[in-house]
Protein backbone atom coordinates (compact mmCIF):
# COMPACT_ATOMS: atom_id res chain seq x y z
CA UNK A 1 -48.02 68.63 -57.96
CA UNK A 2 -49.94 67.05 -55.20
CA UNK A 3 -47.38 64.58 -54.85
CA UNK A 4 -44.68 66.93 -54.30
CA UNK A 5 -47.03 68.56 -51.49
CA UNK A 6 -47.39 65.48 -50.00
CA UNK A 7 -44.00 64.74 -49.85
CA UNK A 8 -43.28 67.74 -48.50
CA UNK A 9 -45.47 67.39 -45.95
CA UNK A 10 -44.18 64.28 -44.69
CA UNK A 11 -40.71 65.50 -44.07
CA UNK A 12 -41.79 68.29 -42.28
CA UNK A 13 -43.53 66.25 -40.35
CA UNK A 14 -40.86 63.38 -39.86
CA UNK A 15 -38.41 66.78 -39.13
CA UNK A 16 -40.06 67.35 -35.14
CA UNK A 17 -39.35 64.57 -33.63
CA UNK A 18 -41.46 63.24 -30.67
CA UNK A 19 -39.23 64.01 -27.26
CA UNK A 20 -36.79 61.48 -26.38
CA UNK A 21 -37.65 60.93 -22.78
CA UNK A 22 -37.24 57.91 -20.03
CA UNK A 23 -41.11 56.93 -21.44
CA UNK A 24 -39.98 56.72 -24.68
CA UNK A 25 -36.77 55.56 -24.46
CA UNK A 26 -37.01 52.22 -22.75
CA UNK A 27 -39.36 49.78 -23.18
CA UNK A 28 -40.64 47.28 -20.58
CA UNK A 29 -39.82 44.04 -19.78
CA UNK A 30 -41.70 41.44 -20.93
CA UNK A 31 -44.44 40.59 -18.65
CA UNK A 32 -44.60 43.93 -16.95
CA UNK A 33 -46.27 47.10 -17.03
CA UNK A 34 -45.36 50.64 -16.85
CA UNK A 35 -47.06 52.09 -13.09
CA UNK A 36 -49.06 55.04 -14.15
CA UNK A 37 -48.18 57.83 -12.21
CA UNK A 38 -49.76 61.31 -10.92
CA UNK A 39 -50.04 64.11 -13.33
CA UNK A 40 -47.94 66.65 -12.29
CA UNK A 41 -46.09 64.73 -9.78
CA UNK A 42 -42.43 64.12 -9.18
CA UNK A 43 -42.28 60.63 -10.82
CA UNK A 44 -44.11 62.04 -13.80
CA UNK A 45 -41.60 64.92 -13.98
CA UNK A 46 -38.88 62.06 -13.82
CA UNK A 47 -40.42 59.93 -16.79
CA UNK A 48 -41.01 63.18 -18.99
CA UNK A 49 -37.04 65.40 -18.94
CA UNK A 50 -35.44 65.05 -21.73
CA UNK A 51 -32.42 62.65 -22.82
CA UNK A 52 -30.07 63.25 -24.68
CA UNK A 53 -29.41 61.39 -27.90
CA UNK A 54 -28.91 57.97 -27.68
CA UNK A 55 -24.95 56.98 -27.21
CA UNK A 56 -23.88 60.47 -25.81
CA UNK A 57 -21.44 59.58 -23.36
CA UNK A 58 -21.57 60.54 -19.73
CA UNK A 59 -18.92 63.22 -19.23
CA UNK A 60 -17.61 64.84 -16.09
CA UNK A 61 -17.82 68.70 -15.45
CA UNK A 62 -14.59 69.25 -17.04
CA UNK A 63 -15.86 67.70 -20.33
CA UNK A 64 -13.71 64.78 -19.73
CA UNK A 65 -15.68 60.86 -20.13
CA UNK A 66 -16.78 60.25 -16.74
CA UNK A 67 -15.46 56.74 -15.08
CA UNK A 68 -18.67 55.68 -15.24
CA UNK A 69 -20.20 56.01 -18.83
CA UNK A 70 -19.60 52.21 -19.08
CA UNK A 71 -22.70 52.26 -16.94
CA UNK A 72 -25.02 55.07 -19.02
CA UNK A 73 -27.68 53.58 -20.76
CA UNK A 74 -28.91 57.58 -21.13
CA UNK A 75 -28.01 60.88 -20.15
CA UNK A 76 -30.14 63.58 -18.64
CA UNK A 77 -30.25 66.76 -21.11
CA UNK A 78 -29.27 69.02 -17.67
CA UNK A 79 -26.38 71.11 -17.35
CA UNK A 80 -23.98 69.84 -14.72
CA UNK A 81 -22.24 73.01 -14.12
CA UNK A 82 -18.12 74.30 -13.88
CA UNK A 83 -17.57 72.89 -10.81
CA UNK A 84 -16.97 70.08 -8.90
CA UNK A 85 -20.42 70.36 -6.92
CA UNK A 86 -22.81 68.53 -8.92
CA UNK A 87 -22.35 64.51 -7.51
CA UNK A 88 -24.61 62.20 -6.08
CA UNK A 89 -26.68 63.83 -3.54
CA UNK A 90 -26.34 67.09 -5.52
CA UNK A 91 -28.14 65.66 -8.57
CA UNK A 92 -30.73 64.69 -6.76
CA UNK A 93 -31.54 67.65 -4.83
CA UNK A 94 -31.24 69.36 -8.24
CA UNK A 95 -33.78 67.65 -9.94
CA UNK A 96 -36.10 68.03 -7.03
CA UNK A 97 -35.45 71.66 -7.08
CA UNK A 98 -36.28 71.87 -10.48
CA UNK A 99 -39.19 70.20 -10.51
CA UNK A 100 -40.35 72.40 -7.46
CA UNK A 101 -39.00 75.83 -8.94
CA UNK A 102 -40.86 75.17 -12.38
CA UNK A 103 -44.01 74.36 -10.96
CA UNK A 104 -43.43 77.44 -8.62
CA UNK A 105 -44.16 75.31 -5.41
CA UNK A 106 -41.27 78.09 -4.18
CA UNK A 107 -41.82 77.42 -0.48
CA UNK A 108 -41.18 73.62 -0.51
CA UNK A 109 -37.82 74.35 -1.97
CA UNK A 110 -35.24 73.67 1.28
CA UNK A 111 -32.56 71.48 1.64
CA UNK A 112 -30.49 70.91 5.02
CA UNK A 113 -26.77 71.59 5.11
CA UNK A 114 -24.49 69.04 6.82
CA UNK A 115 -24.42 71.58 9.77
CA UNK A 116 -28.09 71.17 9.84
CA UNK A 117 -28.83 74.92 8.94
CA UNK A 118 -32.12 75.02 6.42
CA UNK A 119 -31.27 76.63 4.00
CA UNK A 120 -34.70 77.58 1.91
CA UNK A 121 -35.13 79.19 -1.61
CA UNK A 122 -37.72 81.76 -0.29
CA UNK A 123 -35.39 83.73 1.61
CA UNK A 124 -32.31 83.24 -1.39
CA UNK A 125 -34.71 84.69 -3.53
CA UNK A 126 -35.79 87.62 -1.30
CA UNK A 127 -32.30 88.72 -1.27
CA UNK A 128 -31.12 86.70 1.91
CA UNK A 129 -27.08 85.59 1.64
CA UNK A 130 -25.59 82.21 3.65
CA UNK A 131 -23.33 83.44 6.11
CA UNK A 132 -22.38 80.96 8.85
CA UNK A 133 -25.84 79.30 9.58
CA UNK A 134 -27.44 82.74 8.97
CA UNK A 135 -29.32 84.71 6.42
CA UNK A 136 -27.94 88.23 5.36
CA UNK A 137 -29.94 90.48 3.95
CA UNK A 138 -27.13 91.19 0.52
CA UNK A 139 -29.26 91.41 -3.22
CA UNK A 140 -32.29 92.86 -4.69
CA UNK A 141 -35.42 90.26 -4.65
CA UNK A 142 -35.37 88.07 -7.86
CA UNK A 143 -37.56 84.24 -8.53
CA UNK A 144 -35.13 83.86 -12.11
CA UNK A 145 -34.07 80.45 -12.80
CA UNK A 146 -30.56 81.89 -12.64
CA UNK A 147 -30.79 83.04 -9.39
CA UNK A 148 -32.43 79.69 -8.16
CA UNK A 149 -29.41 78.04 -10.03
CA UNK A 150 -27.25 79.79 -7.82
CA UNK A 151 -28.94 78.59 -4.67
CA UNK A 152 -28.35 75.28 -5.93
CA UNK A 153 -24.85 75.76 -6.21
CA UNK A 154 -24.61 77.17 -2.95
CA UNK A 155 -26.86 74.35 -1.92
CA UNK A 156 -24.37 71.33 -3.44
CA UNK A 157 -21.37 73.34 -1.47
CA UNK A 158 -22.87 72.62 1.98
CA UNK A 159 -25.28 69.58 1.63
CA UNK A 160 -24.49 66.01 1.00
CA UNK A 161 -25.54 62.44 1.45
CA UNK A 162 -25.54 62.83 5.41
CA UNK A 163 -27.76 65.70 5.31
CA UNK A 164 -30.63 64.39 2.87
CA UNK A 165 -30.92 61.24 4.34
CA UNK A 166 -31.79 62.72 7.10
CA UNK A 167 -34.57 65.14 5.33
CA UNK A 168 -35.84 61.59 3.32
CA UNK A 169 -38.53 60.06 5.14
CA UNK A 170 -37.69 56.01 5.59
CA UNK A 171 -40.32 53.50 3.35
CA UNK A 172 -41.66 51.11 5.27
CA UNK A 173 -42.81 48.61 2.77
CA UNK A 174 -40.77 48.40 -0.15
CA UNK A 175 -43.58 47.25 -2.56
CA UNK A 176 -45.19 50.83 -2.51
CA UNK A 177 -41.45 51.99 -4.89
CA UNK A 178 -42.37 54.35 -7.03
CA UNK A 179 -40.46 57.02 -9.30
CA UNK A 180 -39.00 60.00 -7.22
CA UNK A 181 -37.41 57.41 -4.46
CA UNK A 182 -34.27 57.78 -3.23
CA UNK A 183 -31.58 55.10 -2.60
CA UNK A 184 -29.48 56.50 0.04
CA UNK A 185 -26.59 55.63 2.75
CA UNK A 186 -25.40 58.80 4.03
CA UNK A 187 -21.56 59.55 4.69
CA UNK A 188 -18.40 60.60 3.29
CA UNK A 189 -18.80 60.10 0.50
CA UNK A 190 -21.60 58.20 0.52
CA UNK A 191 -23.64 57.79 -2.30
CA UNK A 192 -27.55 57.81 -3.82
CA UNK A 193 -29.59 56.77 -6.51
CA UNK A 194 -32.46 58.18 -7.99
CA UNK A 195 -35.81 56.16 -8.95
CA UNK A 196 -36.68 57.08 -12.93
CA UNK A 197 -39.45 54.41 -13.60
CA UNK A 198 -41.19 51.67 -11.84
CA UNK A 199 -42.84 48.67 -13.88
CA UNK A 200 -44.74 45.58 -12.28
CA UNK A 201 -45.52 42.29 -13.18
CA UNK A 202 -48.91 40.31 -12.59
CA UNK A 203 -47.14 38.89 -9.17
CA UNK A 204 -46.65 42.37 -8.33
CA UNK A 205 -43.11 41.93 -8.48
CA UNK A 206 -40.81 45.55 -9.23
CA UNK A 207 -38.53 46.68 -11.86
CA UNK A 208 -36.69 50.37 -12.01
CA UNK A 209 -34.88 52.58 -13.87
CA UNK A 210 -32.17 54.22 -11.51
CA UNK A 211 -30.32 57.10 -12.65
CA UNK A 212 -27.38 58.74 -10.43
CA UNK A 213 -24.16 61.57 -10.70
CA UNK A 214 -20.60 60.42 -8.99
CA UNK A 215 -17.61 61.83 -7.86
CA UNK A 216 -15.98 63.85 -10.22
CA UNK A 217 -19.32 65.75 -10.26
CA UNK A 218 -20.82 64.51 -13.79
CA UNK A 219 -24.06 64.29 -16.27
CA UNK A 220 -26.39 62.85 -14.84
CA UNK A 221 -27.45 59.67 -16.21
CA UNK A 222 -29.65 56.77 -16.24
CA UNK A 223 -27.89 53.47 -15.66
CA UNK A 224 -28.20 50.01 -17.33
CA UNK A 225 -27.89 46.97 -15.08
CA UNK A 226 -26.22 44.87 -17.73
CA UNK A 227 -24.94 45.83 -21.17
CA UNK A 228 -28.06 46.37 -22.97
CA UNK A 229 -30.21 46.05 -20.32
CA UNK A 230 -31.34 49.10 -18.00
CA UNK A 231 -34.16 47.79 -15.37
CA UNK A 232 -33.09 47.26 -11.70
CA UNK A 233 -34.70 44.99 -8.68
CA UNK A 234 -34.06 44.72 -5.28
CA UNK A 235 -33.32 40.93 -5.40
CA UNK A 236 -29.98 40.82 -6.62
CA UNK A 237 -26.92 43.21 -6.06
CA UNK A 238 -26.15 44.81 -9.69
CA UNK A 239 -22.38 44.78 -10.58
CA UNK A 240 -22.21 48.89 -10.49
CA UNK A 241 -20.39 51.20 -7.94
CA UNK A 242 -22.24 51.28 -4.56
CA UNK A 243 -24.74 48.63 -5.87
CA UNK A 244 -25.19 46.79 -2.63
CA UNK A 245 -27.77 49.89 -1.79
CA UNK A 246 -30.43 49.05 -4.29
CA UNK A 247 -32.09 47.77 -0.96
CA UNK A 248 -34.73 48.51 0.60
CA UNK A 249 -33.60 49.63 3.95
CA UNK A 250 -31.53 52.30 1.97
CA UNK A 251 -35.39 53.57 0.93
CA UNK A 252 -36.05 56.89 1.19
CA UNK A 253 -38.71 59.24 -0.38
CA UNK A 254 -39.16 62.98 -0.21
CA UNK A 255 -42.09 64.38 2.37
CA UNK A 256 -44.46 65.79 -0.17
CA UNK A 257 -45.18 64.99 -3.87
């Protein structure tokens, strides 16, 4: 009898498992070590959203596999919406809104459109409506996550790579990367990469997990470098789409963390 607890026990147990995450998934190069970061801070928020199983493909908003799952070493277990509005600058706007909006820091989430009109949750929220660079007072006040997903998707309609570039503040030295930095050259299209993880050698040499959306708007997903391998640097170009930015005068980093 107690053996038939105890195995009972231990597939309960072995039933949760522990949550597949960017910490969890990939392990670190030899010779370096994971950089702690701040509890409760963007690049901890980065490290701990959940993946989805390993060897899910990366697949556009259409369902369709994206042009780029060659590249997917994981993808991000986020929605990526019905429409084509979810790329590259979107997905990272998104998962800085939703680390903002679930730590209800409401008032530092505000993203520029191209036209350089701010367009800030608070007043979405209120009941405020976009209409041509100007709030209009249209809906009852509501802070639910579906109403803050709909200022994102009014948000991806009208921002882009020109207009957070601009909002990024520049990095001056490039050995201070850590997660939540932005890769970023600003145009049309454009394009930008997100900073997942940051490990370090004992020569204080960098390595990084990037992850990124395209064009189709797609999952988002973390990106290996080479087939089985999934860390980053800034001395060599990687052999993916818009790789000559993984430098660091394309270095950019949100104004508060």
């Amino acid at each position: 009898m107690k053996t038939f607890i105890t195995v009972i026990a231990i597939l309960l147990l072995t039933s949760f498992t522990a949550p597949d995450n960017v910490l969890t998934r990939f392990n670190t190069p030899a010779g370096y070590h994971r950089l702690t970061t701040e509890p409760g801070s963007f690049g901890a928020y980065l490290q701990n959203l959940p993946l989805r199983p390993a060897g899910t493909h990366t697949l556009t908003y259409r369902g369709a596999i994206a042009a780029t799952d060659a590249e997917t070493a994981a993808v991000v277990d986020m929605s990526v919406g019905h429409e084509d509005l979810q790329q590259c600058a979107d997905a990272v706007m998104r998962l800085r809104g939703e680390y903002l909006w679930h730590a209800k820091r409401y008032g530092e989430i505000a993203f520029h459109f191209v036209s350089g009109f701010k367009c800030d949750y608070i007043h979405y929220a209120e009941g405020y409506r976009y209409r041509n660079d100007h709030w209009v007072m249209k809906a009852k006040k509501d802070y639910s996550y579906d109403t803050f997903m709909q200022y994102m998707q009014l948000v991806f309609a009208y921002a882009g790579t020109l207009s957070l570039e601009k909002e990024l503040k520049p990095i001056s030295n490039p050995n201070e990367l850590k997660a939540g930095d932005v890769f970023i050259h600003g145009g049309s299209p454009g394009h930008c990469f997100i900073v997942m993880d940051v490990v370090e050698n004992e020569n204080h040499q960098k390595q990084f997990l990037l992850a990124q959306s395209f064009m189709p708007a797609q999952n988002i997903q973390v990106l290996q470098n080479a087939p089985g391998y999934y860390w980053f640097s800034m001395d060599k170009t990687p052999g993916i789409g818009y790789g000559e930015l993984i430098k660091p005068q394309y270095l950019r980093r949100f104004e508060h963390d």
